[in-house]
C-alpha atoms as a PDB file:
ATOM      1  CA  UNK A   1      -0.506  13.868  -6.921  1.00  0.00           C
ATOM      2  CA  UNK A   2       2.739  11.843  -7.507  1.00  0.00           C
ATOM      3  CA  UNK A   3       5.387  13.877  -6.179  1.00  0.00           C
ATOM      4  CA  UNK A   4       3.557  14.456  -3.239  1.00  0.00           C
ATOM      5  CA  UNK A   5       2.658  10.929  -2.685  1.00  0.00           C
ATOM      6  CA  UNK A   6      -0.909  12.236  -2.051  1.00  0.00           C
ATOM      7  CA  UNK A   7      -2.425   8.666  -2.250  1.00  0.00           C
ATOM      8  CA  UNK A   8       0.104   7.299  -0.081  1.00  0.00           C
ATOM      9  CA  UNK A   9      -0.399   9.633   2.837  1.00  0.00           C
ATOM     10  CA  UNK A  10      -4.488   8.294   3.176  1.00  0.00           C
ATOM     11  CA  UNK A  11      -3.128   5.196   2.936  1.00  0.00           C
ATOM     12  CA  UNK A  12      -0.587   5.412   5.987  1.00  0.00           C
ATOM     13  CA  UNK A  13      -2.740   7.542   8.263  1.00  0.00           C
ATOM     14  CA  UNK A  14      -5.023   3.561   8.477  1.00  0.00           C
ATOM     15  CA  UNK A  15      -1.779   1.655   8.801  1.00  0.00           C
ATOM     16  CA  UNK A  16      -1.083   4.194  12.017  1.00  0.00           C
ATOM     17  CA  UNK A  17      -4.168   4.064  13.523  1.00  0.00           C
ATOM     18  CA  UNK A  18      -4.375   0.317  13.594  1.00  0.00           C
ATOM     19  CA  UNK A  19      -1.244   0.518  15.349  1.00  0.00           C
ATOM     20  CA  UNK A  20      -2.108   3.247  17.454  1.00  0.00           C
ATOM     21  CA  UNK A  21      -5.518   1.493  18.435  1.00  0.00           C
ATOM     22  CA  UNK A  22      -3.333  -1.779  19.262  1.00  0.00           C
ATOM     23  CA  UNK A  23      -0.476   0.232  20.875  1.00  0.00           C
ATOM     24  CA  UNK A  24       2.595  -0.920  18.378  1.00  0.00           C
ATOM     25  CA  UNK A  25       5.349   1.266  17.327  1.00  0.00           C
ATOM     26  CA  UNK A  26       5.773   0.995  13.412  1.00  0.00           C
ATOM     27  CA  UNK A  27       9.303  -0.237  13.565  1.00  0.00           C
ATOM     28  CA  UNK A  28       8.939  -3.382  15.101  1.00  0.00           C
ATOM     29  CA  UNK A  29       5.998  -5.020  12.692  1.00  0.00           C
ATOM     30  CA  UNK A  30       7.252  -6.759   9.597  1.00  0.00           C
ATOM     31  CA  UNK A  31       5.172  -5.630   5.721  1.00  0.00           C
ATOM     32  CA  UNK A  32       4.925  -7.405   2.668  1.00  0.00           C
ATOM     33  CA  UNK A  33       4.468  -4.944  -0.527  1.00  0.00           C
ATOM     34  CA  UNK A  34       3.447  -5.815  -3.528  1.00  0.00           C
ATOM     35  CA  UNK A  35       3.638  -2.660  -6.361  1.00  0.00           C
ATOM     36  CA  UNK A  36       7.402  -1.990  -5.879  1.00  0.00           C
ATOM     37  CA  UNK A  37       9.899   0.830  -5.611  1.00  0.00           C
ATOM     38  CA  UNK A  38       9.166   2.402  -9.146  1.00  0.00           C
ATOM     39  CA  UNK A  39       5.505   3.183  -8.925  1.00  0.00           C
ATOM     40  CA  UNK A  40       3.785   6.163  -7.782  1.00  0.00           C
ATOM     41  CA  UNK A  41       2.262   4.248  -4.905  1.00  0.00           C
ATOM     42  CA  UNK A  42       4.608   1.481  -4.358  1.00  0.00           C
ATOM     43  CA  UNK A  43       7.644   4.060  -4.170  1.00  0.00           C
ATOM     44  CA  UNK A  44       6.455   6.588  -1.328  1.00  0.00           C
ATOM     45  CA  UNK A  45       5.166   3.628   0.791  1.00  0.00           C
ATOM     46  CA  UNK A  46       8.605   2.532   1.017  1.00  0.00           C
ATOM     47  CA  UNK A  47       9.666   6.565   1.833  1.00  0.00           C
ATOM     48  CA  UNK A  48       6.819   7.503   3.990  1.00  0.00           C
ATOM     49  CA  UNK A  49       6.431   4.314   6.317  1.00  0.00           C
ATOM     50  CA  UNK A  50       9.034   2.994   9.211  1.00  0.00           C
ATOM     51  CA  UNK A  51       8.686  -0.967   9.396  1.00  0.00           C
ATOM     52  CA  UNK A  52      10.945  -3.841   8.359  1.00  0.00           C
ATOM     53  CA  UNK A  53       9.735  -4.970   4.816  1.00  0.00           C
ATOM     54  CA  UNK A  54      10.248  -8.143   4.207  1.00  0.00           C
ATOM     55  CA  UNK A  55       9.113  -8.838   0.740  1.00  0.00           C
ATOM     56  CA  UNK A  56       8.458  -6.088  -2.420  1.00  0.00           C
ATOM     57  CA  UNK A  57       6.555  -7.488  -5.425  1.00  0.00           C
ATOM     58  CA  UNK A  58       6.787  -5.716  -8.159  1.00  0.00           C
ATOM     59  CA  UNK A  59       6.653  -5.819 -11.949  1.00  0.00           C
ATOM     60  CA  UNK A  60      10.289  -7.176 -12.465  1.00  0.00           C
ATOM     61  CA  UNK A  61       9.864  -9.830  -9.989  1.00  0.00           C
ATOM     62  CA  UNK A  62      10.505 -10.672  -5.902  1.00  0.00           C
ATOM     63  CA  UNK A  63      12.337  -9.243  -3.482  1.00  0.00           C
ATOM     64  CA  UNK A  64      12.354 -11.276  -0.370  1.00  0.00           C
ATOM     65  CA  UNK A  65      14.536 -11.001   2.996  1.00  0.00           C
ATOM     66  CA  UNK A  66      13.172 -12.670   6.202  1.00  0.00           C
ATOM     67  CA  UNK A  67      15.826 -10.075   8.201  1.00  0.00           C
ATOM     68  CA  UNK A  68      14.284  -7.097   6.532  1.00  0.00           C
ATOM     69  CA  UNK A  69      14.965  -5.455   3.239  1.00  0.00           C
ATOM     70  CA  UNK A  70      17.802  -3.131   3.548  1.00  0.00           C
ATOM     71  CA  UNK A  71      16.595  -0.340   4.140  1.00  0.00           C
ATOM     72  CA  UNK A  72      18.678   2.222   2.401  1.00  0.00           C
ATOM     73  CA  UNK A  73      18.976   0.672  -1.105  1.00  0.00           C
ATOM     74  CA  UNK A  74      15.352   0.055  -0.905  1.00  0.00           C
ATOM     75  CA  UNK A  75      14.854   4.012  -0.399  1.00  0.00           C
ATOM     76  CA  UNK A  76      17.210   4.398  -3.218  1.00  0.00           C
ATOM     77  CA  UNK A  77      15.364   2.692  -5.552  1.00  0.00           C
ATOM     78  CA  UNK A  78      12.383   4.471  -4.668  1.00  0.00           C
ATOM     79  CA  UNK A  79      13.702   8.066  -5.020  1.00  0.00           C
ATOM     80  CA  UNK A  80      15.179   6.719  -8.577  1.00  0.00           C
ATOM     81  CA  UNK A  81      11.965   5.310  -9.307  1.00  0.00           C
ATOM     82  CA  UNK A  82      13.638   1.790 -10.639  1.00  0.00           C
ATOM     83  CA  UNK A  83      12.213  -1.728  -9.601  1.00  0.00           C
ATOM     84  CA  UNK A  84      13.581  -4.654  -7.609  1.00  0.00           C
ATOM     85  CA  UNK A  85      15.307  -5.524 -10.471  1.00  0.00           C
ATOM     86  CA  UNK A  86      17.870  -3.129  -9.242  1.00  0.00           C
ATOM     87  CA  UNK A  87      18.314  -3.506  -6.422  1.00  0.00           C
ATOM     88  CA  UNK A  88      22.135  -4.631  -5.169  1.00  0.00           C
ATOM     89  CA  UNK A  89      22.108  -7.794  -4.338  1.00  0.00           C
ATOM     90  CA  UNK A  90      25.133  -7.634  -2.376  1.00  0.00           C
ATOM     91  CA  UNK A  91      22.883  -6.334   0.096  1.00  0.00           C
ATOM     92  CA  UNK A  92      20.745  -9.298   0.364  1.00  0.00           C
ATOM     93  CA  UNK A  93      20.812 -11.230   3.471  1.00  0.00           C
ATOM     94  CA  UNK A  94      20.840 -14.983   4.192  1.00  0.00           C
ATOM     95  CA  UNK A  95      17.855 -16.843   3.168  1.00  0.00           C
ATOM     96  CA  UNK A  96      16.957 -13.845   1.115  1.00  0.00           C
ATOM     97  CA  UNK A  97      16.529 -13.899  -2.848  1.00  0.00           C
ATOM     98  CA  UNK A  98      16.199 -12.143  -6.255  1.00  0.00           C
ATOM     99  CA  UNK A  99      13.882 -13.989  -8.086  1.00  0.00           C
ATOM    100  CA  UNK A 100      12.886 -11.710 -11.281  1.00  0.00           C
ATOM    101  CA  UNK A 101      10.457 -12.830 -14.239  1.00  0.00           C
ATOM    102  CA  UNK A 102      12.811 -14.099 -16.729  1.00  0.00           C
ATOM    103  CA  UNK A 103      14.726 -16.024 -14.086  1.00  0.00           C
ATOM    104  CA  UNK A 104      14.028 -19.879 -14.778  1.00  0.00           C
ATOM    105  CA  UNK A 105      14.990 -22.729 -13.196  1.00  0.00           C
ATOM    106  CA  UNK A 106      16.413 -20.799  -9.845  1.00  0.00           C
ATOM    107  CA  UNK A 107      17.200 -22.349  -6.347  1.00  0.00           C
ATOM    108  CA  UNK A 108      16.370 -20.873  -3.487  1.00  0.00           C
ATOM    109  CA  UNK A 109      18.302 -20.488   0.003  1.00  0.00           C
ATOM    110  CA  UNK A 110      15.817 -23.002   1.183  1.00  0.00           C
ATOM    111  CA  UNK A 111      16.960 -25.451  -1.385  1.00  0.00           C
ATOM    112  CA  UNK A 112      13.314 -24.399  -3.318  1.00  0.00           C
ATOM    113  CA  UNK A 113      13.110 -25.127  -7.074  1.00  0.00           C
ATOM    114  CA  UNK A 114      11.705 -22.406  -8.819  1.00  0.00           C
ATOM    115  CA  UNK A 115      10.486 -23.313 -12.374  1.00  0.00           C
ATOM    116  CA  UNK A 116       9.380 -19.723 -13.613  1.00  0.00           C
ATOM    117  CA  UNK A 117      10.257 -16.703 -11.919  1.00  0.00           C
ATOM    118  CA  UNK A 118       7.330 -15.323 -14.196  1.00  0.00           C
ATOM    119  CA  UNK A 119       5.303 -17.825 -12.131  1.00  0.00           C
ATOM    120  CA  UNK A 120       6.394 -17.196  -9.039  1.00  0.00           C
ATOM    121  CA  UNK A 121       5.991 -13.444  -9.526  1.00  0.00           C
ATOM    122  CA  UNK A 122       2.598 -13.813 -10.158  1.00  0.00           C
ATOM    123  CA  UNK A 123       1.845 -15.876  -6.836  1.00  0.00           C
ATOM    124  CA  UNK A 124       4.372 -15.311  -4.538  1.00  0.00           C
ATOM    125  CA  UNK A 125       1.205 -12.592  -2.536  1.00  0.00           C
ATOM    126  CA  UNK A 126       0.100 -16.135  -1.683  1.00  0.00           C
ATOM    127  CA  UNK A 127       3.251 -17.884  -0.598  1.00  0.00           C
ATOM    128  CA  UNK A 128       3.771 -18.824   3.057  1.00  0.00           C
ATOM    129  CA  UNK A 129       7.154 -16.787   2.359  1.00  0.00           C
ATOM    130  CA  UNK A 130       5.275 -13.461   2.285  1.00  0.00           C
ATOM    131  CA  UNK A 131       3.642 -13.845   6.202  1.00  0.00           C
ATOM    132  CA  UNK A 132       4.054 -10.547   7.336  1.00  0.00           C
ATOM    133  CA  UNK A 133       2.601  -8.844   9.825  1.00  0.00           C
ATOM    134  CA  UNK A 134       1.016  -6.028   7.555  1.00  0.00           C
ATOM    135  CA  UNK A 135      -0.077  -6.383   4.214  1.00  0.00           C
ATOM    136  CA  UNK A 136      -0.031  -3.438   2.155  1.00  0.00           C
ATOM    137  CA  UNK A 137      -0.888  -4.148  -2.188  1.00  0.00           C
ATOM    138  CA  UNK A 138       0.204  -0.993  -4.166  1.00  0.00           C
ATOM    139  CA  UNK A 139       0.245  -2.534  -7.188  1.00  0.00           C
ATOM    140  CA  UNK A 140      -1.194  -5.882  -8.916  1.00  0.00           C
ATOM    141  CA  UNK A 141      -3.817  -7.372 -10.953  1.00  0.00           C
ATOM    142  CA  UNK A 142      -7.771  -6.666  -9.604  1.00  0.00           C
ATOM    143  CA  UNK A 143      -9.090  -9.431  -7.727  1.00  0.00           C
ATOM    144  CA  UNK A 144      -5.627 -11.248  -7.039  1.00  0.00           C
ATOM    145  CA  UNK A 145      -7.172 -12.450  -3.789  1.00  0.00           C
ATOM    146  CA  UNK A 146     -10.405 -13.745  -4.695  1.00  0.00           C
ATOM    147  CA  UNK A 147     -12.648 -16.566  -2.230  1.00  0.00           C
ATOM    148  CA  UNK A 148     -11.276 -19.716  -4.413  1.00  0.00           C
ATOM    149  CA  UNK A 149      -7.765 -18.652  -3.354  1.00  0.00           C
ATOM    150  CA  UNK A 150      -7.923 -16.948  -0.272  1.00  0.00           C
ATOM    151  CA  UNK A 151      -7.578 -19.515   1.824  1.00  0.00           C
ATOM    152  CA  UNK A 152      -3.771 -19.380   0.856  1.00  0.00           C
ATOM    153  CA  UNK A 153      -3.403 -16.732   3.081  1.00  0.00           C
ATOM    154  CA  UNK A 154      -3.815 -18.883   6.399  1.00  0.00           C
ATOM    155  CA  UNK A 155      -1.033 -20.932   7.764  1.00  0.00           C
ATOM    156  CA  UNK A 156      -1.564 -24.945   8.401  1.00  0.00           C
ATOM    157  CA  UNK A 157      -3.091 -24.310  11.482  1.00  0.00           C
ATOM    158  CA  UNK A 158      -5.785 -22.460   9.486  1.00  0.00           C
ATOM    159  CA  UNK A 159      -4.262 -19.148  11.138  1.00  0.00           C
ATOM    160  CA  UNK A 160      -3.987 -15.864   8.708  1.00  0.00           C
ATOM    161  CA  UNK A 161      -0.816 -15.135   7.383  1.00  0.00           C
ATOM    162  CA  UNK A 162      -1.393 -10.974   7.706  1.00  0.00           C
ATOM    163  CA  UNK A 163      -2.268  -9.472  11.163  1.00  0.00           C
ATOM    164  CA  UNK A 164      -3.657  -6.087   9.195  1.00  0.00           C
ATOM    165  CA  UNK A 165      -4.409  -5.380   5.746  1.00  0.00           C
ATOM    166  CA  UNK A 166      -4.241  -1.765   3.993  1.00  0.00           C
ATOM    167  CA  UNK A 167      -5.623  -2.200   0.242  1.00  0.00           C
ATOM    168  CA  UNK A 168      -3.726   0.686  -1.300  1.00  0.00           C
ATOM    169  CA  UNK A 169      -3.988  -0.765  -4.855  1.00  0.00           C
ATOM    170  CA  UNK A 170      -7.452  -0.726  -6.002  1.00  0.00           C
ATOM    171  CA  UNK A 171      -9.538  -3.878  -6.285  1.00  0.00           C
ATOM    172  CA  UNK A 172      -6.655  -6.130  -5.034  1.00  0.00           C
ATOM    173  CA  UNK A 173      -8.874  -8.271  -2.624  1.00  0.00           C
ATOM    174  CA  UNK A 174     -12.625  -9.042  -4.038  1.00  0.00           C
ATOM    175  CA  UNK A 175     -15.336  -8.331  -1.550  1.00  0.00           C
ATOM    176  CA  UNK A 176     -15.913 -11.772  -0.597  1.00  0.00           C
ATOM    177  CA  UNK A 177     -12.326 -12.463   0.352  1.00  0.00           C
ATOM    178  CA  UNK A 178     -12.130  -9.373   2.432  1.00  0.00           C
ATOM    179  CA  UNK A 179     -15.274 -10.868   4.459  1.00  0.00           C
ATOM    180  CA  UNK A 180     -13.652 -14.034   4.884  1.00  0.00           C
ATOM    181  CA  UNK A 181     -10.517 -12.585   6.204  1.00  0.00           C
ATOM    182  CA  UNK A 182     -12.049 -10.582   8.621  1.00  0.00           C
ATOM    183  CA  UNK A 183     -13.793 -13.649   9.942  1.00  0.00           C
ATOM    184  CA  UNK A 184     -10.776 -15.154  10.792  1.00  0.00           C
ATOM    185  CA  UNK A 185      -9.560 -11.667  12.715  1.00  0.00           C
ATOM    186  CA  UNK A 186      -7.843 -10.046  10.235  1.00  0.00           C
ATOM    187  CA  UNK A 187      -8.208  -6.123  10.211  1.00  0.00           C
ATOM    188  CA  UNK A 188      -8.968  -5.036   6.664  1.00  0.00           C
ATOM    189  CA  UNK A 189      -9.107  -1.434   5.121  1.00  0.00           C
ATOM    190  CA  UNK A 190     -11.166  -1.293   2.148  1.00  0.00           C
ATOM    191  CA  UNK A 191      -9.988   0.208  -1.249  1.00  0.00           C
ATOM    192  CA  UNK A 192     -12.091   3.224  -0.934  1.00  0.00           C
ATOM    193  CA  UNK A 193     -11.331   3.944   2.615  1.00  0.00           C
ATOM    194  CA  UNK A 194      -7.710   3.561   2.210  1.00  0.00           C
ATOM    195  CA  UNK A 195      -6.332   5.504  -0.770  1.00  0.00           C
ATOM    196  CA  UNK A 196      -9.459   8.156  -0.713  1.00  0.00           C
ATOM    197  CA  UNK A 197      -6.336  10.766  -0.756  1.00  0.00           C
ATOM    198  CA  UNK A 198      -5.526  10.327  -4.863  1.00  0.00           C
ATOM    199  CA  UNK A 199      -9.092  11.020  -4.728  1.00  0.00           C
ATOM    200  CA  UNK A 200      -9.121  13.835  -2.722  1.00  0.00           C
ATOM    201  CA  UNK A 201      -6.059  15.447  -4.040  1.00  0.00           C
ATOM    202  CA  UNK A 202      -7.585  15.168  -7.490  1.00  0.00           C
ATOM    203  CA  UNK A 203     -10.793  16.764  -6.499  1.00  0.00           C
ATOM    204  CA  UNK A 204      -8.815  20.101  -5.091  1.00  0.00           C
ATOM    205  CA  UNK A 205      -6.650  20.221  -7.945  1.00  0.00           C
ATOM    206  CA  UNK A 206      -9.800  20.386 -10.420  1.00  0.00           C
ATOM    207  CA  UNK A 207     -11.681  22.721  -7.865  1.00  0.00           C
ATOM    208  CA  UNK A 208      -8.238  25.358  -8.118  1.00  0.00           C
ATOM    209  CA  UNK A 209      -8.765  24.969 -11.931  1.00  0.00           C
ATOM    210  CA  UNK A 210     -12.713  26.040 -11.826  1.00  0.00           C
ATOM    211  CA  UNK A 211     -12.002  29.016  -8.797  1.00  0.00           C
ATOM    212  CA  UNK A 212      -9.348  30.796 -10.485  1.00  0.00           C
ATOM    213  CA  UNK A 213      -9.169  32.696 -14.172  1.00  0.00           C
ATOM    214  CA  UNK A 214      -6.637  31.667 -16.384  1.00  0.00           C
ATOM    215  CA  UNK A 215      -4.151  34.228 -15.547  1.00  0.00           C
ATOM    216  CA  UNK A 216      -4.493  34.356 -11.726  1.00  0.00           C
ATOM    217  CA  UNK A 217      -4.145  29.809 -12.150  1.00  0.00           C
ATOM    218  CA  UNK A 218      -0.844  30.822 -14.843  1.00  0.00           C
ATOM    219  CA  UNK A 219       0.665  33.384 -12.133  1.00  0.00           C
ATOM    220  CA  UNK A 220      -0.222  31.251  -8.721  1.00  0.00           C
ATOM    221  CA  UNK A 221      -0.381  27.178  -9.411  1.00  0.00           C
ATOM    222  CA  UNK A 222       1.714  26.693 -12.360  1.00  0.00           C
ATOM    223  CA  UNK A 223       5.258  25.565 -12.011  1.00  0.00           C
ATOM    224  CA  UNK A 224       7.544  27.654 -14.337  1.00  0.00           C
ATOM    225  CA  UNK A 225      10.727  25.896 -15.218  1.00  0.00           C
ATOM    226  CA  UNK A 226      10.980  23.815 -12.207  1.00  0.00           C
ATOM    227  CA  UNK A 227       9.734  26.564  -9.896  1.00  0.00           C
ATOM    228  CA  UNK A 228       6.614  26.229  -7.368  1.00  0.00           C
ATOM    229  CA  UNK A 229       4.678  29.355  -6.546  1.00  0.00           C
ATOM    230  CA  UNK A 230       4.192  30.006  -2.837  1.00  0.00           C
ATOM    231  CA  UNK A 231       0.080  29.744  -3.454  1.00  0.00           C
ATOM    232  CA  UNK A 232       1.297  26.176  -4.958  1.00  0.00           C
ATOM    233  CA  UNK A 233       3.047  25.258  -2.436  1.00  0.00           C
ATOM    234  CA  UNK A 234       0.683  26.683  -0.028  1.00  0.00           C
ATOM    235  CA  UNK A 235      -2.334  24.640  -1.541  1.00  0.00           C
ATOM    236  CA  UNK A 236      -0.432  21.398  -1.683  1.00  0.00           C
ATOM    237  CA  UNK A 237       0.402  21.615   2.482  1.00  0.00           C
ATOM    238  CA  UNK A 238      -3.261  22.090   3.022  1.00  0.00           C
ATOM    239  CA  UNK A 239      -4.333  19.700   0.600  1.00  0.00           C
ATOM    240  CA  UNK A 240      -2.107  17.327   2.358  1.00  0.00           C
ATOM    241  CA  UNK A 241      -3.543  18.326   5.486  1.00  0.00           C
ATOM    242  CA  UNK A 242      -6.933  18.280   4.947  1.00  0.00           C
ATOM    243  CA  UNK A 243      -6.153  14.399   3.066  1.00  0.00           C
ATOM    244  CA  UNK A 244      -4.938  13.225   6.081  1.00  0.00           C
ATOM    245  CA  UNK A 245      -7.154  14.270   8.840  1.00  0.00           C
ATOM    246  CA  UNK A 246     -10.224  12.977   6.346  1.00  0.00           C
ATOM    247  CA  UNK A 247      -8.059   9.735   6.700  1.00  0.00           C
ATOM    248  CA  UNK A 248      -8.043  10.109  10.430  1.00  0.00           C
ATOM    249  CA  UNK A 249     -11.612  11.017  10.479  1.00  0.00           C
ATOM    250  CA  UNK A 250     -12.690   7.824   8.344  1.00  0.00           C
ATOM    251  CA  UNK A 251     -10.389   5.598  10.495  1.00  0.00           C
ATOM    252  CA  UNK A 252     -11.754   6.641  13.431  1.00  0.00           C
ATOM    253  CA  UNK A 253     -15.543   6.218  12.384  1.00  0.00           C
ATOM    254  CA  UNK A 254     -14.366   2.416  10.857  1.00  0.00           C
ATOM    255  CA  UNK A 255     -12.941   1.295  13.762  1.00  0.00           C
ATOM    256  CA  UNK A 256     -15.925   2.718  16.038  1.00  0.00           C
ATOM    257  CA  UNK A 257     -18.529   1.397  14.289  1.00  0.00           C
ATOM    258  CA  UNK A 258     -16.852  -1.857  14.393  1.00  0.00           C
ATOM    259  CA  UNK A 259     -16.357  -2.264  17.955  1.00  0.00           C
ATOM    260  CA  UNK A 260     -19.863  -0.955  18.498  1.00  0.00           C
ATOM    261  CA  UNK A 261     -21.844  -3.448  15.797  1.00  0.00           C
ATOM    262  CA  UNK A 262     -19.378  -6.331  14.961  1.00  0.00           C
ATOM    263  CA  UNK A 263     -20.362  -5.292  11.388  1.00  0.00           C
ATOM    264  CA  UNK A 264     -17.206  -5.886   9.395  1.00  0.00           C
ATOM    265  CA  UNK A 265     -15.144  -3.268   7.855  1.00  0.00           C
ATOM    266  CA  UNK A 266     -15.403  -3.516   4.400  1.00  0.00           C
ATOM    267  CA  UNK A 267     -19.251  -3.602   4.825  1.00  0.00           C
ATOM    268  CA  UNK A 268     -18.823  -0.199   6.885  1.00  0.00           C
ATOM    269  CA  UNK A 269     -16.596   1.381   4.279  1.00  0.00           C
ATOM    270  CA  UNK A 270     -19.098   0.770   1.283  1.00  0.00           C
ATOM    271  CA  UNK A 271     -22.082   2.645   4.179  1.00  0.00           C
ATOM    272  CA  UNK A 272     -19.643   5.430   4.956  1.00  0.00           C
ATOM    273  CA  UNK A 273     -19.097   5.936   0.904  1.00  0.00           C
ATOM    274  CA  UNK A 274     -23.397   5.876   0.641  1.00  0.00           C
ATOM    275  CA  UNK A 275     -23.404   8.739   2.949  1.00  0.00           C
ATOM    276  CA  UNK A 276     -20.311  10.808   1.723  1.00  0.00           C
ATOM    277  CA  UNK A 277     -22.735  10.561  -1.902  1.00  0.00           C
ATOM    278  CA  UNK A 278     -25.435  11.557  -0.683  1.00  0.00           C
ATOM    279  CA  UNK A 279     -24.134  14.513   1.915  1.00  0.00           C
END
């Protein structure tokens, strides 16, 4: 589930198909993450996707670069599994910053006071520093973006701050924020649309358990001193194939439904998950 970044691929297969629906190549949007290089989900977004991060959130603190993140160290930290925290900051552009949660009393490029980098942690989701073009939360508290603060997320012309959002992390936007977002045009993937493939990948690994006996399951899907079986590796290509076309296949359905009823998304989502129970 982890090493393969099964969660992840779901996940990416929306952000692509909003592009593809809106003809943009990956590269040339900007993201802002939180969930950071360390975590399960947080570190294969930064592997799997292609865009110019500007800001990472994690649980050390913020990384923030209005050129882009580089790139390279970011990956670094991702394969090593280690937060922002350390990352080099020689490679930090200008106007970029370091801000981690026992920093106090820090100035930013901008000439910024920063009181509490705990503080600013915490918020920074909400800052008009962390406009991106894509939003992607793979990590964070539930209900960080509720409808009493939401309305940080739109610029002083009462435009959003996020062109698309991807909910990776689980309950990161309530249900009434996600509405009022898509009002104002923003393209929001649901929770339970978006990282179905944990779900997924789960489901296949308990239904390998239940098919096979205990010695066939030893000999085929059990990794002996660092070794995968070919059946293992085998089941986890198809598993990741059959993730990611059910990722396609829900994408395509969202947007459709959309552009045929105006319903919004995250209503559509919760419908599509009535009728996966009761099929």
């Amino acid at each position: 589930h982890d090493t393969y970044g099964m969660t992840t691929r779901s996940v990416h297969q929306f952000v692509l198909g909003i592009l593809a629906k809106l003809g943009i190549d990956e590269e040339t949007i900007t993201k802002t993450q939180t969930g950071g290089p360390d975590g399960d989900l947080g570190s294969n977004e930064v592997l799997i996707s292609k865009d110019k991060t500007l800001t990472v959130i994690d649980g050390s603190g913020v990384l923030h670069d209005p050129a882009g993140i580089d790139r390279e160290e970011l990956s670094r930290l991702a394969r090593e599994r280690k937060m922002v925290s350390h990352f080099d900051r020689g490679r930090i552009g200008a106007g970029g910053f370091l801000v981690l949660v026992d920093d106090n009393d820090v100035t930013l490029p901008d000439g910024r006071r920063v009181d509490s980098g705990f503080a600013f942690r915490n918020g920074f989701h909400l800052d008009p520093k962390a406009a991106a073009d894509l939003f992607v939360p793979c990590g964070g508290r539930p209900s960080s973006v509720h409808i009493n603060n939401v309305d940080a997320l739109l610029d002083e012309e009462n435009r959003p701050r996020f062109r698309f959002i991807v909910e990776g992390a689980n309950l990161f936007l309530t249900q009434d924020a996600r509405l009022y977002l898509e009002n104002k045009g923003v393209v929001v993937i649901k929770d339970a649309s978006a990282n179905k493939g944990g779900v997924t990948s789960s489901s296949l690994e308990v239904l390998a358990a239940l098919a096979l006996d205990d010695e066939t399951f030893a000999t085929h899907m059990t990794v002996q001193e660092g070794v995968r079986p070919e059946f293992y590796q085998r089941y986890v290509a198809q598993v990741q194939e059959r993730l990611e076309q059910n990722a396609r296949d829900e994408f395509e359905c969202l947007w459709r439904e959309h552009e045929r009823t105006g319903r919004p998304r995250s209503l559509l989502t919760d419908e599509i998950s009535v009728k996966i129970n009761d099929l």
